[in-house]
N, C-alpha and C. Protein backbone atom coordinates (compact mmCIF):
# COMPACT_ATOMS: atom_id res chain seq x y z
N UNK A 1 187.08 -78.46 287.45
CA UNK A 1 186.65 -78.33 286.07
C UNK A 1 187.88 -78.37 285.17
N UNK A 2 187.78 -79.04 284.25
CA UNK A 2 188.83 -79.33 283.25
C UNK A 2 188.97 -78.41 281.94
N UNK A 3 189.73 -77.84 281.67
CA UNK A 3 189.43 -77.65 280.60
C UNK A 3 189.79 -78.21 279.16
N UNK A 4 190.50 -79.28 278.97
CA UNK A 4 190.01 -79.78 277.43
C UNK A 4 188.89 -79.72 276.53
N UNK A 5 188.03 -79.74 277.14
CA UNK A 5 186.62 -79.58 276.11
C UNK A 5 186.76 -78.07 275.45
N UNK A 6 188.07 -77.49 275.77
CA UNK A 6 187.35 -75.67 275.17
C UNK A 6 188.72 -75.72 274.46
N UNK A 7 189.84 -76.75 274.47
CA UNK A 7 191.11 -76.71 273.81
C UNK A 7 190.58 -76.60 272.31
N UNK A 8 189.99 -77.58 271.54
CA UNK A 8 189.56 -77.55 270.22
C UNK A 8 188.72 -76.02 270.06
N UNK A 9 187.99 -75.76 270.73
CA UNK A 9 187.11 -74.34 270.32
C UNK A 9 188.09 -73.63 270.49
N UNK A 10 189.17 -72.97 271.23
CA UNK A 10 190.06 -72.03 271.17
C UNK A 10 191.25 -72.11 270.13
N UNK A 11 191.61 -73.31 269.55
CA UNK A 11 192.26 -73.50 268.43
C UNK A 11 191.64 -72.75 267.45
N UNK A 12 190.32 -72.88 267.24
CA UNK A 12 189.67 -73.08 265.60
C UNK A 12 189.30 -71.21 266.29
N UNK A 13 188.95 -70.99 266.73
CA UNK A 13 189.39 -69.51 267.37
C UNK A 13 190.44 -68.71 266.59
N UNK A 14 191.13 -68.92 266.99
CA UNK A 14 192.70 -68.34 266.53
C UNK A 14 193.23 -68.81 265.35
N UNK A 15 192.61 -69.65 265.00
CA UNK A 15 193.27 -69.91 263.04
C UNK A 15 192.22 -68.86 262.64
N UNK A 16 190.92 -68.94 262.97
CA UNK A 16 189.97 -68.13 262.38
C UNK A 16 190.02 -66.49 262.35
N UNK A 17 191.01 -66.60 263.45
CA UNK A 17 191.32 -64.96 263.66
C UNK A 17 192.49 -64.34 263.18
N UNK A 18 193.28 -65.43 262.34
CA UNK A 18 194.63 -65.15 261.82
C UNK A 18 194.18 -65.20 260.75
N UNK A 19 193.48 -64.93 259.71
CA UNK A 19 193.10 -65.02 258.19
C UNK A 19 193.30 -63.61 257.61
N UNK A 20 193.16 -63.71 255.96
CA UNK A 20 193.77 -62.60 255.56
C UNK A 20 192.51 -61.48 256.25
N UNK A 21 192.29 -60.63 255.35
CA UNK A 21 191.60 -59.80 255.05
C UNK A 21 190.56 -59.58 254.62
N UNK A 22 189.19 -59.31 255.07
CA UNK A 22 187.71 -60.04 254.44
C UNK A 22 187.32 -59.29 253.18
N UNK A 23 188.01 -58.15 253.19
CA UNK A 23 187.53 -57.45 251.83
C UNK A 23 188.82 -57.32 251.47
N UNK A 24 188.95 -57.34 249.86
CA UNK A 24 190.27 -57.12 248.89
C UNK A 24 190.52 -55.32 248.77
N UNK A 25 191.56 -55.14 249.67
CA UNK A 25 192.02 -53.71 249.24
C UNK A 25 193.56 -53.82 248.20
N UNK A 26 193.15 -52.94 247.22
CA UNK A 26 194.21 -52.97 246.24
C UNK A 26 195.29 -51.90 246.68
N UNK A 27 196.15 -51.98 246.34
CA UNK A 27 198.14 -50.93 246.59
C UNK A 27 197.08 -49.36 246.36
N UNK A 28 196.50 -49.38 245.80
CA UNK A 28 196.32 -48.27 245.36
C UNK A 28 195.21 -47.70 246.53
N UNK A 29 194.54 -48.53 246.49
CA UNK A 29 193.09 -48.12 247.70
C UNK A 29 193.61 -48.20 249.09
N UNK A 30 194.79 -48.44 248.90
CA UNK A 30 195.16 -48.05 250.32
C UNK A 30 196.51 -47.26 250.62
N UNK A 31 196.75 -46.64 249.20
CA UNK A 31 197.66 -45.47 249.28
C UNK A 31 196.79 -44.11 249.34
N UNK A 32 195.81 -43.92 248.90
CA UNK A 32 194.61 -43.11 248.58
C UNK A 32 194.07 -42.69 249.78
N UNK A 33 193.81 -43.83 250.90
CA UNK A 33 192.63 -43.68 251.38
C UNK A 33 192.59 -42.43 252.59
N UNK A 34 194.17 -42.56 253.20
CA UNK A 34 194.12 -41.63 254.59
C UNK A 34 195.26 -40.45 254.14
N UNK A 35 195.39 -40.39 253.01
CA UNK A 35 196.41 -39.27 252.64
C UNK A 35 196.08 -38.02 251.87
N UNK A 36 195.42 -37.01 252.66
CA UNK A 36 194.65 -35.80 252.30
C UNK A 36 195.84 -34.85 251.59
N UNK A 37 195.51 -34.13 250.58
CA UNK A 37 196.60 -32.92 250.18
C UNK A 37 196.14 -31.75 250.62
N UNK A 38 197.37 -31.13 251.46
CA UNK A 38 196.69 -29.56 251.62
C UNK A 38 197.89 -28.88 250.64
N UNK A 39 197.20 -27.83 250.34
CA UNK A 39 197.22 -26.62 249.69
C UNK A 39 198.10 -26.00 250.43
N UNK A 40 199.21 -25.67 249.99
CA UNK A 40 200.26 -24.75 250.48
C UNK A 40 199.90 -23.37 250.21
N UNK A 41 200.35 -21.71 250.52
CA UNK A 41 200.48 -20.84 250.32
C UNK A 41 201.73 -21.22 248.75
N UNK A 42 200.85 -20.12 247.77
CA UNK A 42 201.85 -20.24 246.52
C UNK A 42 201.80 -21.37 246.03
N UNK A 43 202.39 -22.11 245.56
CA UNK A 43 202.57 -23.49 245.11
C UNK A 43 202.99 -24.66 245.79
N UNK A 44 201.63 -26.02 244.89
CA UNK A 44 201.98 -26.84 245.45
C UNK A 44 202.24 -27.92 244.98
N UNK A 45 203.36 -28.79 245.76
CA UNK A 45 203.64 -29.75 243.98
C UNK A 45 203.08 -31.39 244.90
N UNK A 46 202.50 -31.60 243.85
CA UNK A 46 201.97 -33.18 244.18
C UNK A 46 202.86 -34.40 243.08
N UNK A 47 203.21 -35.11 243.81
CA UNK A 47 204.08 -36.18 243.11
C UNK A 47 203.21 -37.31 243.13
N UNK A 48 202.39 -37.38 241.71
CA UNK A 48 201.08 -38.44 241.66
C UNK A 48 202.12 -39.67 242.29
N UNK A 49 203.31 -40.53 241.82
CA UNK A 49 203.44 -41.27 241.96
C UNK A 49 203.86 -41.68 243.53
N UNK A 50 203.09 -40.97 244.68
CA UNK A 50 203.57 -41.04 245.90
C UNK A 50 201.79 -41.41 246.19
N UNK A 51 200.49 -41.21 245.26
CA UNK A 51 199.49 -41.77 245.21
C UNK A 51 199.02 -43.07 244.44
N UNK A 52 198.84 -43.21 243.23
CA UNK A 52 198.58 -43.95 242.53
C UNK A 52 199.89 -44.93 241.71
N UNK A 53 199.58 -45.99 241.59
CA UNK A 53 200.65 -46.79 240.92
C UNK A 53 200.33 -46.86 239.24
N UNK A 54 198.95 -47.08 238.70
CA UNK A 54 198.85 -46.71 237.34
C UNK A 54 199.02 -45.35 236.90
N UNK A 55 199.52 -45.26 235.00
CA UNK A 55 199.38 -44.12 234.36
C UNK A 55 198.28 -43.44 234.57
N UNK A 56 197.95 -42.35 235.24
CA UNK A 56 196.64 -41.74 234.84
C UNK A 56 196.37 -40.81 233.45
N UNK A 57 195.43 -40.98 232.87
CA UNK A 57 194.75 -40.78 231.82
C UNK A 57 194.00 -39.68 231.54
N UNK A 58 193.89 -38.76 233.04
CA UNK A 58 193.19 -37.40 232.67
C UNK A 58 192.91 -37.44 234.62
N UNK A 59 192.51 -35.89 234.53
CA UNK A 59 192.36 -35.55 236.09
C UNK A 59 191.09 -34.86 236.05
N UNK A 60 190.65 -34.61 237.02
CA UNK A 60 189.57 -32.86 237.41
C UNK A 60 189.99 -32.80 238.42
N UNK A 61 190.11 -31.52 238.26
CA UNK A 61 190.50 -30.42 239.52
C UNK A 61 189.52 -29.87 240.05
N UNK A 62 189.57 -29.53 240.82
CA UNK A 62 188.31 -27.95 241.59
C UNK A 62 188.75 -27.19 241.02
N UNK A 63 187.31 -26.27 241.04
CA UNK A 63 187.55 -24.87 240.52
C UNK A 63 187.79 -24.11 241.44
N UNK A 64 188.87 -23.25 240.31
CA UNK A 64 189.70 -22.21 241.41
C UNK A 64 191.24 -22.38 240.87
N UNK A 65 191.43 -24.13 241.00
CA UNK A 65 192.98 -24.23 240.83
C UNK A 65 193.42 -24.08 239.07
N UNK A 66 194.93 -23.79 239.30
CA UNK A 66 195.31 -23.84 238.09
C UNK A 66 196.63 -25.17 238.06
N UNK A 67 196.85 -25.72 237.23
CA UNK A 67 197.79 -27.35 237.22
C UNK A 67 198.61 -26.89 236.29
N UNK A 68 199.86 -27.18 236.98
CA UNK A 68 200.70 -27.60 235.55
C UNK A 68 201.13 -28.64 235.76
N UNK A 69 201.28 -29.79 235.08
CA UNK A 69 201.89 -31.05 235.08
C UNK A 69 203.30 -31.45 234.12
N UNK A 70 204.09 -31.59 235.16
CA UNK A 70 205.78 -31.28 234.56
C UNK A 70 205.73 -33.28 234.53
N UNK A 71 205.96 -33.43 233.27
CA UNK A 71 206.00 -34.64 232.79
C UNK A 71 207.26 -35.64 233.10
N UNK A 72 208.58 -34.89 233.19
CA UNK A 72 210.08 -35.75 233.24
C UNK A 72 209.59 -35.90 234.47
N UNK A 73 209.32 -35.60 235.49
CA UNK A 73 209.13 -35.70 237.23
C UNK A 73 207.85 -36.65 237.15
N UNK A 74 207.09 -36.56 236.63
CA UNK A 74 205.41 -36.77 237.01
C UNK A 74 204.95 -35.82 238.59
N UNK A 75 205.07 -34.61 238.29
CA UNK A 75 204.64 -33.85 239.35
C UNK A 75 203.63 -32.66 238.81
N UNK A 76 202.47 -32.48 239.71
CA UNK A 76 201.34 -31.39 239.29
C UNK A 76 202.17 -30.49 240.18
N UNK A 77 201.98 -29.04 239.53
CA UNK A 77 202.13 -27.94 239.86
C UNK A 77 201.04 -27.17 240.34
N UNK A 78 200.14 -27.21 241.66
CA UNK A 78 199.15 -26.16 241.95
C UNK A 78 199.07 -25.10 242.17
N UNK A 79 198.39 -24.13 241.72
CA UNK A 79 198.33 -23.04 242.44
C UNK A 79 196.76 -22.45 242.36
N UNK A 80 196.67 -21.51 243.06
CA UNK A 80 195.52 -20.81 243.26
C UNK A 80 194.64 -21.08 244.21
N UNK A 81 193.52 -21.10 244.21
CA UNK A 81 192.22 -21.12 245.19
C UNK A 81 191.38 -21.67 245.33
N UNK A 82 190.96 -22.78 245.62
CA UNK A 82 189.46 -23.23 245.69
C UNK A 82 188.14 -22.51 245.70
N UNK A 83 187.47 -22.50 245.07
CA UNK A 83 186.26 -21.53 245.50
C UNK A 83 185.25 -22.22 246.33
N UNK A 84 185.47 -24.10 246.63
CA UNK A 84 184.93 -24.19 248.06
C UNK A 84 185.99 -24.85 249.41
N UNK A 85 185.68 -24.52 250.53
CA UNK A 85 186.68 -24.81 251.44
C UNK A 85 186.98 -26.53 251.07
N UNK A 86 186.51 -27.24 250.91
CA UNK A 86 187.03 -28.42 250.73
C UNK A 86 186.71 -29.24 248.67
N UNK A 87 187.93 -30.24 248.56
CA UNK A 87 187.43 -30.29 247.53
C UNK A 87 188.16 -31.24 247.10
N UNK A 88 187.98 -32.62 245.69
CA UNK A 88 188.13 -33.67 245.34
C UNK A 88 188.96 -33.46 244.33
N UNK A 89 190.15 -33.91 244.01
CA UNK A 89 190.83 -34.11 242.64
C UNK A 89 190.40 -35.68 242.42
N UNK A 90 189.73 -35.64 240.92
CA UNK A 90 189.77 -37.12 240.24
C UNK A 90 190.56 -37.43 239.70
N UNK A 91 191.53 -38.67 239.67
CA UNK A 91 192.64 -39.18 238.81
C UNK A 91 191.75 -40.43 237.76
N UNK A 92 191.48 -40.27 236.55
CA UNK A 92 190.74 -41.41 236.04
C UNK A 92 192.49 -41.96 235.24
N UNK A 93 192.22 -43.37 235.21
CA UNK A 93 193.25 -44.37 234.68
C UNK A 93 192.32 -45.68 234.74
N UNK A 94 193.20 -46.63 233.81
CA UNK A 94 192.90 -47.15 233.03
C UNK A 94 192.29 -48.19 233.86
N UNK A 95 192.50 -48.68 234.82
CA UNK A 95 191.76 -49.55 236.46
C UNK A 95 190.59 -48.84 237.08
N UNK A 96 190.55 -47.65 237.08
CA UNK A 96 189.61 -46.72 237.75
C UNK A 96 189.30 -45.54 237.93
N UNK A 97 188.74 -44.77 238.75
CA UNK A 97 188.72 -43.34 239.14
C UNK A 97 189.40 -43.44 240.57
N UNK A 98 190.28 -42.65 240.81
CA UNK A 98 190.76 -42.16 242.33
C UNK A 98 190.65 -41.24 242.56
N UNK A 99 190.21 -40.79 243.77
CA UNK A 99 189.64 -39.19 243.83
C UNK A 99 190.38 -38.92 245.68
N UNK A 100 191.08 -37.77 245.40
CA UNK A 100 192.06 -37.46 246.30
C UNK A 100 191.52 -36.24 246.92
N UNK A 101 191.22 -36.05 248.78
CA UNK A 101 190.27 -34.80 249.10
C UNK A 101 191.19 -33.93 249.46
C-alpha cells in the first residue's frame, strides 16, 4: 500500500492546524482572565496597570472593602473585609467592563 494518496490530505491537515486563533482575544482579555487577587492580611496594593492596558474610568468594589487609589503610581490601596467569601471588582473604561475575582 502506497501512501501518496494521503500526502495531499495530511498537508491541508497541518496548514489547517497552524492557523491563528478562532476567536479574537484582546491584551486585555487575556491579562484578566487567569489572574485572581487575593486579599492580603492588612493591606493590599493592586497595580491596575499589571491588569488592564486602558485608563479606567470608575471601579466597584465589594462591600466590605475600603480603596484608596494613589494616582502618581496608579496603585489601589485595599483594605478591610469582604462581607462575602468571594467577590468581583469592576474596572469600567472606555473599551469595556473588566471584572477581576
Amino acid at each position: 500500500m502506497t501512501l501518496k494518496p494521503f500526502l495531499p490530505l495530511s498537508l491541508a491537515l497541518l496548514l489547517a492546524s497552524c492557523g491563528g486563533p478562532s476567536l479574537p482575544i484582546g491584551e486585555e482579555d487575556a491579562g484578566l482572565g487567569f489572574r485572581p487577587l487575593q486579599l492580603q492580611d492588612g493591606e493590599t496594593k493592586l497595580y491596575v496597570e499589571d491588569y488592564l492596558l486602558s485608563e479606567v474610568e470608575s471601579v466597584e468594589w465589594p462591600k466590605g472593602l475600603t480603596v484608596r487609589y494613589q494616582k502618581d503610581s496608579a496603585i489601589y490601596r485595599i483594605t478591610g473585609r469582604m462581607d462575602a467569601p468571594l467577590g468581583t471588582v469592576t474596572f469600567h473604561a472606555a473599551d469595556g467592563e473588566y471584572s477581576l475575582l
